[in-house]
N, C-alpha and C. Protein backbone atom coordinates (compact mmCIF):
# COMPACT_ATOMS: atom_id res chain seq x y z
N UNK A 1 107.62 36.76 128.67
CA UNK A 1 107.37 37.92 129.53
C UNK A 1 108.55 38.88 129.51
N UNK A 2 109.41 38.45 129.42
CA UNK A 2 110.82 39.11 129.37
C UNK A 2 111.05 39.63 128.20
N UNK A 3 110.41 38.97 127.59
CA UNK A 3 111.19 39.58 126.09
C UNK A 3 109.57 41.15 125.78
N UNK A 4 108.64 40.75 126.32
CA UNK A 4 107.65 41.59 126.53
C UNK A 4 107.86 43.10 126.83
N UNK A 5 108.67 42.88 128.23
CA UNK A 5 109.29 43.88 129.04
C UNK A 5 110.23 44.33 128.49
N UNK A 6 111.12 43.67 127.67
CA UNK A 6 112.63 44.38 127.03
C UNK A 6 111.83 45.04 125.76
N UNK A 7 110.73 44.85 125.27
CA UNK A 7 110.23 45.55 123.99
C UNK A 7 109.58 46.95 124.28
N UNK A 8 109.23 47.23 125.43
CA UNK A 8 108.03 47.76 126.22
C UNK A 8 109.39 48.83 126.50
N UNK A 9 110.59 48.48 127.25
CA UNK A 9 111.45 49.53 127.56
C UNK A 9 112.00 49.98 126.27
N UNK A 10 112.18 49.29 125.36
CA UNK A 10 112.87 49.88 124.00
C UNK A 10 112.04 50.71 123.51
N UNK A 11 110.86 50.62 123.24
CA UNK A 11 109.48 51.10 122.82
C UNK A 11 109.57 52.64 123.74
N UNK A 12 109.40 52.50 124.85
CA UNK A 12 109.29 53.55 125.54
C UNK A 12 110.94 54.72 125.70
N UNK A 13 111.93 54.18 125.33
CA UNK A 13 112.97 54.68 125.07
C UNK A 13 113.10 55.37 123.73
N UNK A 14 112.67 54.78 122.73
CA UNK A 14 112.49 55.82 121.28
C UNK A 14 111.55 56.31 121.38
N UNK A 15 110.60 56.68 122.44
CA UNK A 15 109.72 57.45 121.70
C UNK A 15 109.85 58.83 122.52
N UNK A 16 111.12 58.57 124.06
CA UNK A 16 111.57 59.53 124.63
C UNK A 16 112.62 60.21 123.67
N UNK A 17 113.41 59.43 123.16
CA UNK A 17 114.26 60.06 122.48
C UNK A 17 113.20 60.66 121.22
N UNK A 18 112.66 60.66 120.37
CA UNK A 18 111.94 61.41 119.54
C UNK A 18 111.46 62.31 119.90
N UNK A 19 110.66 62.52 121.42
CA UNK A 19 110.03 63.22 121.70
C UNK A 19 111.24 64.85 121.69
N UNK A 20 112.67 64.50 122.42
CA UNK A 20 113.84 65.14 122.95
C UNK A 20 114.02 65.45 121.86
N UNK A 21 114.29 64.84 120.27
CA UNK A 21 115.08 65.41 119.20
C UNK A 21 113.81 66.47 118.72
N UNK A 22 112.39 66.15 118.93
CA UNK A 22 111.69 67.13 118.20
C UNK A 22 111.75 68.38 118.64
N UNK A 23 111.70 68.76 120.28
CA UNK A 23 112.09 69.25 120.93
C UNK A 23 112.84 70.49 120.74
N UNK A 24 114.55 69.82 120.45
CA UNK A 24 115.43 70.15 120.11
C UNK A 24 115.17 70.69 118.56
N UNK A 25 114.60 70.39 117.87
CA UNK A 25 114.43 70.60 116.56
C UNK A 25 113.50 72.05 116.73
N UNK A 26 112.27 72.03 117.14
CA UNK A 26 111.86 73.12 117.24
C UNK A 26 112.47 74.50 117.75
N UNK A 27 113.42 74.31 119.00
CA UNK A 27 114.25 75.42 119.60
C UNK A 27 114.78 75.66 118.63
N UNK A 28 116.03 74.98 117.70
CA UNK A 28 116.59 75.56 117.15
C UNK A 28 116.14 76.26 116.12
N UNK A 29 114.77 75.63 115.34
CA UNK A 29 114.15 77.00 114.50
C UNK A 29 113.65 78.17 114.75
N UNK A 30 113.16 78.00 116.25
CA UNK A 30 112.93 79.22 117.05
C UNK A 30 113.95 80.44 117.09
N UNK A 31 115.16 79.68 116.91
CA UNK A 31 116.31 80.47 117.50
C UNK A 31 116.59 81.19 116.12
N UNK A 32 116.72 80.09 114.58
CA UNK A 32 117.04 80.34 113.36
C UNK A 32 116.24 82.01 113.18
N UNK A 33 114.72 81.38 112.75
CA UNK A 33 113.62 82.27 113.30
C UNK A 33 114.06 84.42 113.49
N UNK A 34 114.30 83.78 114.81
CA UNK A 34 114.71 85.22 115.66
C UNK A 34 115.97 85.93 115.36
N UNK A 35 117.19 84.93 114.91
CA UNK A 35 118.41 85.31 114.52
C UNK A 35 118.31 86.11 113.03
N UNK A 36 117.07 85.33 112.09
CA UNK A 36 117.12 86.33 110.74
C UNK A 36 116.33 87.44 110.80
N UNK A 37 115.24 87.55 112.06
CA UNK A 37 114.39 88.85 112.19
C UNK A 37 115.10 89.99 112.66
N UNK A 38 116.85 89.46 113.64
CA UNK A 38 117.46 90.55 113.85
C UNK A 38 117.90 90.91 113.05
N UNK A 39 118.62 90.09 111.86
CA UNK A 39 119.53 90.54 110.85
C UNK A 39 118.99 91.26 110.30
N UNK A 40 117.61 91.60 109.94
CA UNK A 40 116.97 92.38 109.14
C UNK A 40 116.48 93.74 109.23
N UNK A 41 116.99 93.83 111.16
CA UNK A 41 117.01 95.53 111.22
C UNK A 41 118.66 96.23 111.25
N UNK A 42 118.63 96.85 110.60
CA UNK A 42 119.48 97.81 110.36
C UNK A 42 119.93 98.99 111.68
N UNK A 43 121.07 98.64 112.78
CA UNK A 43 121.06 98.96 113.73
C UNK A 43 122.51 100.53 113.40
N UNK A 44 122.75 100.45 112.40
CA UNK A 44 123.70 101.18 112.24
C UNK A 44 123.26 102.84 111.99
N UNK A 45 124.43 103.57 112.23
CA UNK A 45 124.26 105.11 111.69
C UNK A 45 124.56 105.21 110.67
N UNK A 46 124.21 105.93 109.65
CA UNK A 46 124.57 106.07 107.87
C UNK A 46 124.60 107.72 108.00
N UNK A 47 125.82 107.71 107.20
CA UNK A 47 125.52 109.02 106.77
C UNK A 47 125.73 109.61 105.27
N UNK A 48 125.46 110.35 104.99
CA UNK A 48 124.75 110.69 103.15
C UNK A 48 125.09 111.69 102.63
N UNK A 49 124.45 111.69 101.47
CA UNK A 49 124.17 112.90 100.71
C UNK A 49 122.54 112.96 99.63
N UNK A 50 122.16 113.34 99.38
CA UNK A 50 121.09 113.71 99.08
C UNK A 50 121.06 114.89 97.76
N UNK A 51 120.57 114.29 96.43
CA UNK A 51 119.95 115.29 95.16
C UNK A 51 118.76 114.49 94.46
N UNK A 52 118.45 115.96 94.43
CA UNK A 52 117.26 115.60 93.56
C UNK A 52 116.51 117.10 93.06
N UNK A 53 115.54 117.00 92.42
CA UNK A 53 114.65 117.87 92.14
C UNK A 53 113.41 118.58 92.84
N UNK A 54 112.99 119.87 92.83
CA UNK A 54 111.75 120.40 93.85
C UNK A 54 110.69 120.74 92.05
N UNK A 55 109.09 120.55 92.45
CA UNK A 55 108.31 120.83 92.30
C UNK A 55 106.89 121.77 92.86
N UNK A 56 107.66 123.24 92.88
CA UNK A 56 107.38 124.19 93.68
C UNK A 56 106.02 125.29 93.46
N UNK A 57 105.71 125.20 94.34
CA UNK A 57 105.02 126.55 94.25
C UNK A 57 104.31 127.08 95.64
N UNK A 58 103.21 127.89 95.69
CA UNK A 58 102.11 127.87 96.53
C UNK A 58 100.99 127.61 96.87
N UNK A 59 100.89 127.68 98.18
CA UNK A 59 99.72 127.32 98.84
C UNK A 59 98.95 128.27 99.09
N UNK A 60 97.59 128.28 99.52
CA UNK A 60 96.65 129.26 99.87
C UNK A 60 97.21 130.52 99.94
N UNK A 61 96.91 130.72 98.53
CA UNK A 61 97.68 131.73 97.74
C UNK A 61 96.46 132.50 96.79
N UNK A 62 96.52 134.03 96.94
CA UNK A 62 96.03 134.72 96.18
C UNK A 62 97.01 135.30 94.50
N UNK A 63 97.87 134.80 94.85
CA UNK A 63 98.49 135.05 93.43
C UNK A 63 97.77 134.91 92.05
N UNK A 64 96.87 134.20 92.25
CA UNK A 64 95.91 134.31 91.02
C UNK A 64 95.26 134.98 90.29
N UNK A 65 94.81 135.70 91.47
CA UNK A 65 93.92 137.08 91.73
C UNK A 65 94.91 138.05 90.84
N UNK A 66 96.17 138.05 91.42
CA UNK A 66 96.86 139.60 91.22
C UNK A 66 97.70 139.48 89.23
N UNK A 67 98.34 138.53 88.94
CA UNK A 67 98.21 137.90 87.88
C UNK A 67 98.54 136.66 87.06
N UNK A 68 97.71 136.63 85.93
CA UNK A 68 98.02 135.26 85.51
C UNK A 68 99.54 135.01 85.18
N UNK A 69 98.90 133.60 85.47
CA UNK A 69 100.58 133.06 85.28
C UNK A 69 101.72 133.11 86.33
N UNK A 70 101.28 133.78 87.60
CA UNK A 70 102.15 134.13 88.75
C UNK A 70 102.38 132.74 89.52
N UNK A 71 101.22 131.60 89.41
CA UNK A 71 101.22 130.83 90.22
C UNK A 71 101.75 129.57 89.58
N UNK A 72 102.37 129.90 88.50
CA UNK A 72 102.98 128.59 87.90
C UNK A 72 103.99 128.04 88.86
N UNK A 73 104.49 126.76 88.29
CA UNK A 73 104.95 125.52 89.43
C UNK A 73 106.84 126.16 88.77
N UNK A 74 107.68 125.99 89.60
CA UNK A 74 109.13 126.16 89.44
C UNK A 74 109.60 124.84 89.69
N UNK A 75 110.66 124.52 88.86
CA UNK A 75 111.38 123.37 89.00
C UNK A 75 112.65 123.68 89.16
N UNK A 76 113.61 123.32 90.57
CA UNK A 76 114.20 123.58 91.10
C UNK A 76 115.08 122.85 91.95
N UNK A 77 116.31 122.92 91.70
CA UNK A 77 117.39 121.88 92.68
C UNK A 77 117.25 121.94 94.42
N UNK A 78 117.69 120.33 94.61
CA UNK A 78 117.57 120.55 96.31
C UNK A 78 118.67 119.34 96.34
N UNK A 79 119.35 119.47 96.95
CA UNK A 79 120.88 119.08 97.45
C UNK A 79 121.32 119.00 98.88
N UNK A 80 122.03 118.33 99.50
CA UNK A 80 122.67 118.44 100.59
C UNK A 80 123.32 117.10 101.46
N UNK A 81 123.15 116.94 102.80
CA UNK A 81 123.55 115.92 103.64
C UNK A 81 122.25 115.24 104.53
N UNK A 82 122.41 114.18 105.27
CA UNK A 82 121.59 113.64 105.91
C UNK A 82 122.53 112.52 106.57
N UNK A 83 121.69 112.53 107.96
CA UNK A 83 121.97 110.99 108.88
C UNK A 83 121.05 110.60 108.96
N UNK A 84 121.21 109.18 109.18
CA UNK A 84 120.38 107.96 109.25
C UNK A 84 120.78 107.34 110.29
N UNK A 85 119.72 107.25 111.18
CA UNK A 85 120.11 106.77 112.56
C UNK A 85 118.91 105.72 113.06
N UNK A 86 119.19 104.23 113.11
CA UNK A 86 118.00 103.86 114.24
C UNK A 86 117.61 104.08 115.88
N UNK A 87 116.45 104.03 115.50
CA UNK A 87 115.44 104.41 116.83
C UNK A 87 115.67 103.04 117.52
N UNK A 88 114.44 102.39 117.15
CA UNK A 88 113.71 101.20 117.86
C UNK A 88 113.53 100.29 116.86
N UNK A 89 113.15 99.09 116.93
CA UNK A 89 112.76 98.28 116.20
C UNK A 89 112.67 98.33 114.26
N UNK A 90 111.69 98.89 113.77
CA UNK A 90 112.09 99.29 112.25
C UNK A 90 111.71 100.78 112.14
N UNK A 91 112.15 101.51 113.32
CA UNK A 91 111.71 102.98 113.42
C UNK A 91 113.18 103.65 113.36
N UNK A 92 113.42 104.70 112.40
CA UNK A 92 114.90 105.22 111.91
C UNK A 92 114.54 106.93 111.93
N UNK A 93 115.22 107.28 112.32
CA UNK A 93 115.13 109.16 112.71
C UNK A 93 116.45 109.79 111.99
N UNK A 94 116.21 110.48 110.69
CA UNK A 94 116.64 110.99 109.80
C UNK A 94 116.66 112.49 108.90
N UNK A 95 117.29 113.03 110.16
CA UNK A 95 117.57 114.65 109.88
C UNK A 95 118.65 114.62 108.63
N UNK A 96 117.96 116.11 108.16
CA UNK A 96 118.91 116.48 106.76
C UNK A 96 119.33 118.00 106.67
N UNK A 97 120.14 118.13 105.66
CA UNK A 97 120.90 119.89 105.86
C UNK A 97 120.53 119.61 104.43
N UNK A 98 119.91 120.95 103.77
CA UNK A 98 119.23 121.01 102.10
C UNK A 98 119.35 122.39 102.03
N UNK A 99 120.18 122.77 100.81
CA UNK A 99 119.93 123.72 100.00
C UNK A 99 118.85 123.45 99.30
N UNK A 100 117.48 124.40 99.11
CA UNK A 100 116.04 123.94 98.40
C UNK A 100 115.85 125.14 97.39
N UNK A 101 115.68 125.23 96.28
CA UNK A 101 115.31 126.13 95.40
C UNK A 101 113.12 126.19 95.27
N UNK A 102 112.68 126.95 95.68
CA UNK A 102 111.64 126.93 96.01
C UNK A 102 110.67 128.25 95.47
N UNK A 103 109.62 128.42 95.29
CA UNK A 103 108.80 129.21 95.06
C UNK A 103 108.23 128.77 93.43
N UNK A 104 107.28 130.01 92.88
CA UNK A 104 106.95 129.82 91.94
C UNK A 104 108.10 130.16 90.85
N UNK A 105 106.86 129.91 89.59
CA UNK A 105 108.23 130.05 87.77
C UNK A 105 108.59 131.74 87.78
N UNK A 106 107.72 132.55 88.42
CA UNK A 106 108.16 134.02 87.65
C UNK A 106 109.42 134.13 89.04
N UNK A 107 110.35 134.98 88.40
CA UNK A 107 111.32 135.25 89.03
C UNK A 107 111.44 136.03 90.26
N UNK A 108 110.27 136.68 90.26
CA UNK A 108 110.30 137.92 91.52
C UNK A 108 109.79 137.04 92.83
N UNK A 109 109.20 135.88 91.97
CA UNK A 109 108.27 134.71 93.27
C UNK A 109 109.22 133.78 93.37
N UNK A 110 110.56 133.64 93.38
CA UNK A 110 111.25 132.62 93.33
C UNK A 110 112.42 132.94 95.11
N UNK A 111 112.15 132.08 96.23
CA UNK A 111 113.47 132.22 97.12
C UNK A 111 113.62 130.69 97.28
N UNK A 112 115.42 130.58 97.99
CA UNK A 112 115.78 129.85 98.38
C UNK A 112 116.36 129.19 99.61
N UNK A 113 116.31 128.25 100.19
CA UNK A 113 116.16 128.03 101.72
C UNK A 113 117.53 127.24 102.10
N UNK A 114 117.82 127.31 102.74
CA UNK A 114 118.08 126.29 103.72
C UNK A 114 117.74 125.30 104.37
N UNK A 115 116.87 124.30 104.17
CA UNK A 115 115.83 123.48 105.18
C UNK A 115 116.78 122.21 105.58
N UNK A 116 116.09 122.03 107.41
CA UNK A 116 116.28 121.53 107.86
C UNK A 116 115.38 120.24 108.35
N UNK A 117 114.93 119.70 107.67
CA UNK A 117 113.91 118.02 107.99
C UNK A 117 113.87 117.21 108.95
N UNK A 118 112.90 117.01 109.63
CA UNK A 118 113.23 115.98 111.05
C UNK A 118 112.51 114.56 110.38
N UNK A 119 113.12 113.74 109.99
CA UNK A 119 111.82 112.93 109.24
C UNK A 119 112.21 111.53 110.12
N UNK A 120 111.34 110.89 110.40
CA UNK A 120 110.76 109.55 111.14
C UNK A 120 110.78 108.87 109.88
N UNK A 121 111.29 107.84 109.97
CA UNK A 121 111.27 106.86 109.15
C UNK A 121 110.32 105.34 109.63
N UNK A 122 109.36 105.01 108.77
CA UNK A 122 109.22 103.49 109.58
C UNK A 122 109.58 102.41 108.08
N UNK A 123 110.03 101.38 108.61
CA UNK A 123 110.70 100.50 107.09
C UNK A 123 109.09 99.37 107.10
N UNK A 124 108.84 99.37 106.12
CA UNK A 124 107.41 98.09 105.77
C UNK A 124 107.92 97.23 105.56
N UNK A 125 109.21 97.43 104.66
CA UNK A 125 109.61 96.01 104.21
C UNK A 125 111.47 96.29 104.13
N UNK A 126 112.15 95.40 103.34
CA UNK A 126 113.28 95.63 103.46
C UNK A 126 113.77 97.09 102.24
N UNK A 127 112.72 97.26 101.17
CA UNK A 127 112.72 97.78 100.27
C UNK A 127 111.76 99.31 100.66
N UNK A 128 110.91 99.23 101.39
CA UNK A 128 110.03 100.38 101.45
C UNK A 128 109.52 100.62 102.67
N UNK A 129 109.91 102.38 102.62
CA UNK A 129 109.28 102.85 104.20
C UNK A 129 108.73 103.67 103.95
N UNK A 130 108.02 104.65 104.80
CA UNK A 130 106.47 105.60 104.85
C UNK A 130 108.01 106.75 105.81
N UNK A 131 107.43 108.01 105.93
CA UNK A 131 108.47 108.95 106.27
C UNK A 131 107.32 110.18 106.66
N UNK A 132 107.30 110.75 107.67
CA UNK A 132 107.11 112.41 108.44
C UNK A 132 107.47 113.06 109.09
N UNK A 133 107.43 113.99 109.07
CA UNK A 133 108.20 114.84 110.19
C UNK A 133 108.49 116.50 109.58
N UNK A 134 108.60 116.82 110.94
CA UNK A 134 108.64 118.63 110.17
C UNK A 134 109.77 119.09 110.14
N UNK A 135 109.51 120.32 109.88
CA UNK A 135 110.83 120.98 108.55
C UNK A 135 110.92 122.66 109.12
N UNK A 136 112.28 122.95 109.47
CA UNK A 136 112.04 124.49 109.61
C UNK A 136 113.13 124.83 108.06
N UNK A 137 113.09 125.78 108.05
CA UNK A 137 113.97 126.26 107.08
C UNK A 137 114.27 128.03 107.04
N UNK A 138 115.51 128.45 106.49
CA UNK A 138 116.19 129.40 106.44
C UNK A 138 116.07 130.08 105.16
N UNK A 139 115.84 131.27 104.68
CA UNK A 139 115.94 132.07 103.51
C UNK A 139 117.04 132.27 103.61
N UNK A 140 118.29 131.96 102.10
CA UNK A 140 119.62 132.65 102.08
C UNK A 140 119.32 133.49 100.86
N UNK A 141 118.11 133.21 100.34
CA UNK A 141 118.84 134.11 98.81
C UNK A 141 117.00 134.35 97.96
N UNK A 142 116.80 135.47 97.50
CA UNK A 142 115.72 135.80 96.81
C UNK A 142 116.10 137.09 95.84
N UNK A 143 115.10 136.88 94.36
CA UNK A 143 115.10 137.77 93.59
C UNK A 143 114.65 138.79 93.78
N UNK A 144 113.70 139.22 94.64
CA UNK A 144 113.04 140.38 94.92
C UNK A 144 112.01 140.35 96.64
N UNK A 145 113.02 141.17 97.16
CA UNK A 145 112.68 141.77 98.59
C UNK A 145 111.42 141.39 99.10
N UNK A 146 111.17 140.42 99.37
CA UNK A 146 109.42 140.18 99.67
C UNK A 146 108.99 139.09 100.51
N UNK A 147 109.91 138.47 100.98
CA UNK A 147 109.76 137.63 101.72
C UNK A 147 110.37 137.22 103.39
N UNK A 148 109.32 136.75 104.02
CA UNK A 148 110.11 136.16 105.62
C UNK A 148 111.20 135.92 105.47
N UNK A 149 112.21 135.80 106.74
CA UNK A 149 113.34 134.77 106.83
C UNK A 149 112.93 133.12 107.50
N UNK A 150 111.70 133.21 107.41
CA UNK A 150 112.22 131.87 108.19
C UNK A 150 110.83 131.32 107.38
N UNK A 151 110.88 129.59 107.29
CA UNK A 151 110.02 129.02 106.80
C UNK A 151 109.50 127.71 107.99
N UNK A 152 108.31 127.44 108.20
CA UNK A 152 108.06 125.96 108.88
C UNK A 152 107.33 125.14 107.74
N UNK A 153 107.38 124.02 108.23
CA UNK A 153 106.67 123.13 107.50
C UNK A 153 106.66 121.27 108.13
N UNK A 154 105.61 120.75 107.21
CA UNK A 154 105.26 119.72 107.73
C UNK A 154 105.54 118.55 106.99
N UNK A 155 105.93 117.56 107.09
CA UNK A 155 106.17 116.83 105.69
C UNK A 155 106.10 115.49 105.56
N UNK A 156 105.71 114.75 104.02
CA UNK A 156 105.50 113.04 104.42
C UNK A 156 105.67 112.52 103.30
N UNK A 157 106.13 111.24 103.31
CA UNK A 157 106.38 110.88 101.76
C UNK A 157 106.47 109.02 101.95
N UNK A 158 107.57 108.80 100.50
CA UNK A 158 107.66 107.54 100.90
C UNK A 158 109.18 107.28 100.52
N UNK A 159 110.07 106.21 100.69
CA UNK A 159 111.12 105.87 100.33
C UNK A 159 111.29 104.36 99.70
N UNK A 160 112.34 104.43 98.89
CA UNK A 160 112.36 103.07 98.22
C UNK A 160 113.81 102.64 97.84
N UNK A 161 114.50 101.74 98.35
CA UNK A 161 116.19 100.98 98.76
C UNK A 161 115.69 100.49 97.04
N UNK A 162 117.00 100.58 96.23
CA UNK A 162 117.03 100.09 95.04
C UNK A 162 118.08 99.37 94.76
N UNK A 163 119.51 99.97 95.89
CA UNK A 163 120.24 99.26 96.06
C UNK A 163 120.36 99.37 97.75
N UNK A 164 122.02 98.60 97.98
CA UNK A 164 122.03 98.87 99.16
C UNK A 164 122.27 99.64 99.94
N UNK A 165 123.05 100.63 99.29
CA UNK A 165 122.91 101.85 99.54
C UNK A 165 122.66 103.10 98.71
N UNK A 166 122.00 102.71 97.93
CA UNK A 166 120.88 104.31 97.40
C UNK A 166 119.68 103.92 97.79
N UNK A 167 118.76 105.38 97.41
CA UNK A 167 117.34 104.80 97.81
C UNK A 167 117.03 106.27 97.34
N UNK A 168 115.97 105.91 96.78
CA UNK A 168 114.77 107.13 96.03
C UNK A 168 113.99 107.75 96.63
N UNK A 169 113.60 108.76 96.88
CA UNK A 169 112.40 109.35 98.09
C UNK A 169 111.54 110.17 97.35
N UNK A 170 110.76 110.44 97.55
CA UNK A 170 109.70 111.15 97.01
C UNK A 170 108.67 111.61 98.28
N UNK A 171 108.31 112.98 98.10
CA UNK A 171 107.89 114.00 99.72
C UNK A 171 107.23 115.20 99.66
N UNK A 172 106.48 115.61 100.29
CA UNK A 172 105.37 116.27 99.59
C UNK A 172 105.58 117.22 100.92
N UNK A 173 105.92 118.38 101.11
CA UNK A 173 106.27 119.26 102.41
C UNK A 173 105.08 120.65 101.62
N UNK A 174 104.50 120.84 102.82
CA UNK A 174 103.12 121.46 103.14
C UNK A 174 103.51 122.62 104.40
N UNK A 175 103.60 123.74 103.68
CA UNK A 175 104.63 125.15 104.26
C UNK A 175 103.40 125.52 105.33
N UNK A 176 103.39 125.98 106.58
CA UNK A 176 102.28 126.04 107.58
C UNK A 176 102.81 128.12 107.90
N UNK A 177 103.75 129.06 106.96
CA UNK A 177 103.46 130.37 107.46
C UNK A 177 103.76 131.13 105.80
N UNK A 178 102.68 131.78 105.73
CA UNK A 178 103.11 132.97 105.39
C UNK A 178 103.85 133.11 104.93
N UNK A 179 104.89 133.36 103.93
CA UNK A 179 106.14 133.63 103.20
C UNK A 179 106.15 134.99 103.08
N UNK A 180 105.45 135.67 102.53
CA UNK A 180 105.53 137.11 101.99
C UNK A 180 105.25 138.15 103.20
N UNK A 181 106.10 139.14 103.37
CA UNK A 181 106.37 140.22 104.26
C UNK A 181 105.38 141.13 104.01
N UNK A 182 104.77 141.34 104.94
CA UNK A 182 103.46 142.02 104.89
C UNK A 182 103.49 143.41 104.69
N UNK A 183 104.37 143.93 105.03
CA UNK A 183 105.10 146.09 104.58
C UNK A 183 106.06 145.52 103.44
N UNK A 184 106.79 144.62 103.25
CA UNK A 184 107.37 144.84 101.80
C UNK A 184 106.18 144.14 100.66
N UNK A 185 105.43 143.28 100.85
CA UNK A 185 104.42 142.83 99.95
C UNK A 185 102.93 142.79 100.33
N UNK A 186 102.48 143.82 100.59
CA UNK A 186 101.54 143.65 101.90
C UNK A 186 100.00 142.81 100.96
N UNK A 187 99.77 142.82 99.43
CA UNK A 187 98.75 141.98 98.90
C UNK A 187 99.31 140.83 98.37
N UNK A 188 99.83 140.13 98.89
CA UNK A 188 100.23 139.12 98.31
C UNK A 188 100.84 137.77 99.78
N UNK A 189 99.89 136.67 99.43
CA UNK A 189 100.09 135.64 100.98
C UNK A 189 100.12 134.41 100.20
N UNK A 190 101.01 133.86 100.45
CA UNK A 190 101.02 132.03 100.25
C UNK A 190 102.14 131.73 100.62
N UNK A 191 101.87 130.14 101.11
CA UNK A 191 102.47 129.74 101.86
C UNK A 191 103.16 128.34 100.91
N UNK A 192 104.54 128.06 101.09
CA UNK A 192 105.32 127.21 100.23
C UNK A 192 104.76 125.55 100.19
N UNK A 193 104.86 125.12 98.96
CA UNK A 193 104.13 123.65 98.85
C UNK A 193 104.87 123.05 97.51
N UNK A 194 105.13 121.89 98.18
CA UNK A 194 106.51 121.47 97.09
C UNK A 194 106.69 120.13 97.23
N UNK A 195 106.89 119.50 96.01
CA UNK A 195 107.43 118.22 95.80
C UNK A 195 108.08 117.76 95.65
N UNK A 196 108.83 117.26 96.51
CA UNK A 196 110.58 116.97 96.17
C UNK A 196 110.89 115.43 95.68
N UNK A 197 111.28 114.85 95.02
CA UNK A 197 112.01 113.96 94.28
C UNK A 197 113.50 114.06 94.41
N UNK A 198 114.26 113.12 95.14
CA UNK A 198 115.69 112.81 95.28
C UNK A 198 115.84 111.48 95.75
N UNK A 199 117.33 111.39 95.27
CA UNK A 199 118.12 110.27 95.40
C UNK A 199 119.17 110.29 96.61
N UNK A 200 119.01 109.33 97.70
CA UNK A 200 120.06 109.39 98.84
C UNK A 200 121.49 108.57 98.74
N UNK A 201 122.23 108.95 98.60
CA UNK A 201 123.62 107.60 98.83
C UNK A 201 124.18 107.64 100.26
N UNK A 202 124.11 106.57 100.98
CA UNK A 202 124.57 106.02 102.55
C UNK A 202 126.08 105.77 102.35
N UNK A 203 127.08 106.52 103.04
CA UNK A 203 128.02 105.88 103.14
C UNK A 203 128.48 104.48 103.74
């Protein structure tokens, strides 16, 4: 009977202790778990530089009409700075300062901006995020007298980390006024639409 009872408490003693180490075993993967989901957001400010190429022209645009060949695409430098700042969780808010070479190939349709980008970042993965946000921009410089000073626009693209700090973007900004001055160009309306391709480096 005794030896019954001393088996019965041993018995019931390992299977408390198993129960305690599994326990313990699970918390700590819980904890492992949560400790690598933080590591994996990026809580820091970055700040940059930004080149790459524009694929330019217009939008709801009669240039067609007036003549051929007016509405060809310009390929054109876009350069500048940017911060990188997190929001929330894998949400990053990433304004930029861009010199943009913009408009169409003939020269008289060609100005250049200043733009300023508000772009939302969300990250999918550690390698790739989705990006929108709008865009005002500044005219500093044109071949021929014919255009607004000021540009808006809307914009969305995608991004891709190749290393750890570069990353490739590609962005498709969709001009929402008017470009052309209605007493200096009064038959002629389209609005800027452009594809930008650049490379970011994070300090």
């Amino acid at each position: 009977m005794k030896k019954l009872i001393l088996l019965s408490c041993l018995l019931f003693s390992f299977i408390a202790f198993s129960q305690e180490s599994e326990n313990k075993s699970d918390t700590d993967t819980e904890t492992t778990i949560y400790s690598e989901d933080e590591q994996d957001i990026d809580t820091q400010t970055r700040y940059g530089f930004k080149a790459g190429i524009n694929l330019s022209n217009y939008n709801a645009t009669n240039l067609d009409d007036i003549q051929d060949g007016f509405n060809d695409t310009r390929i054109g430098a876009v350069f500048g700075f940017l911060v990188d700042m997190h929001v929330t969780g894998k949400l990053r808010f990433q304004p930029e300062f861009l010199y943009s070479a913009q408009g169409s190939k003939e020269k008289e349709l060609r100005a250049d901006y200043l733009q300023i980008p508000l772009m939302l970042k969300f990250e999918l993965t550690n390698f790739l995020n989705i990006q929108a946000g709008p865009q005002v921009g500044f005219k500093v410089h044109e071949f021929e007298d014919s255009f607004k000073n000021f540009d808006y626009a809307v914009n969305a693209g995608i991004g891709l980390n190749i290393l750890e700090d570069v990353s490739v973007e590609a962005r498709y900004s969709l001009g929402l006024a008017d470009m052309f001055d209605e007493q200096r160009a009064p038959n002629i309306e389209g609005k800027n639409a452009v594809i930008q391709i650049g490379v970011t480096y994070r300090l």
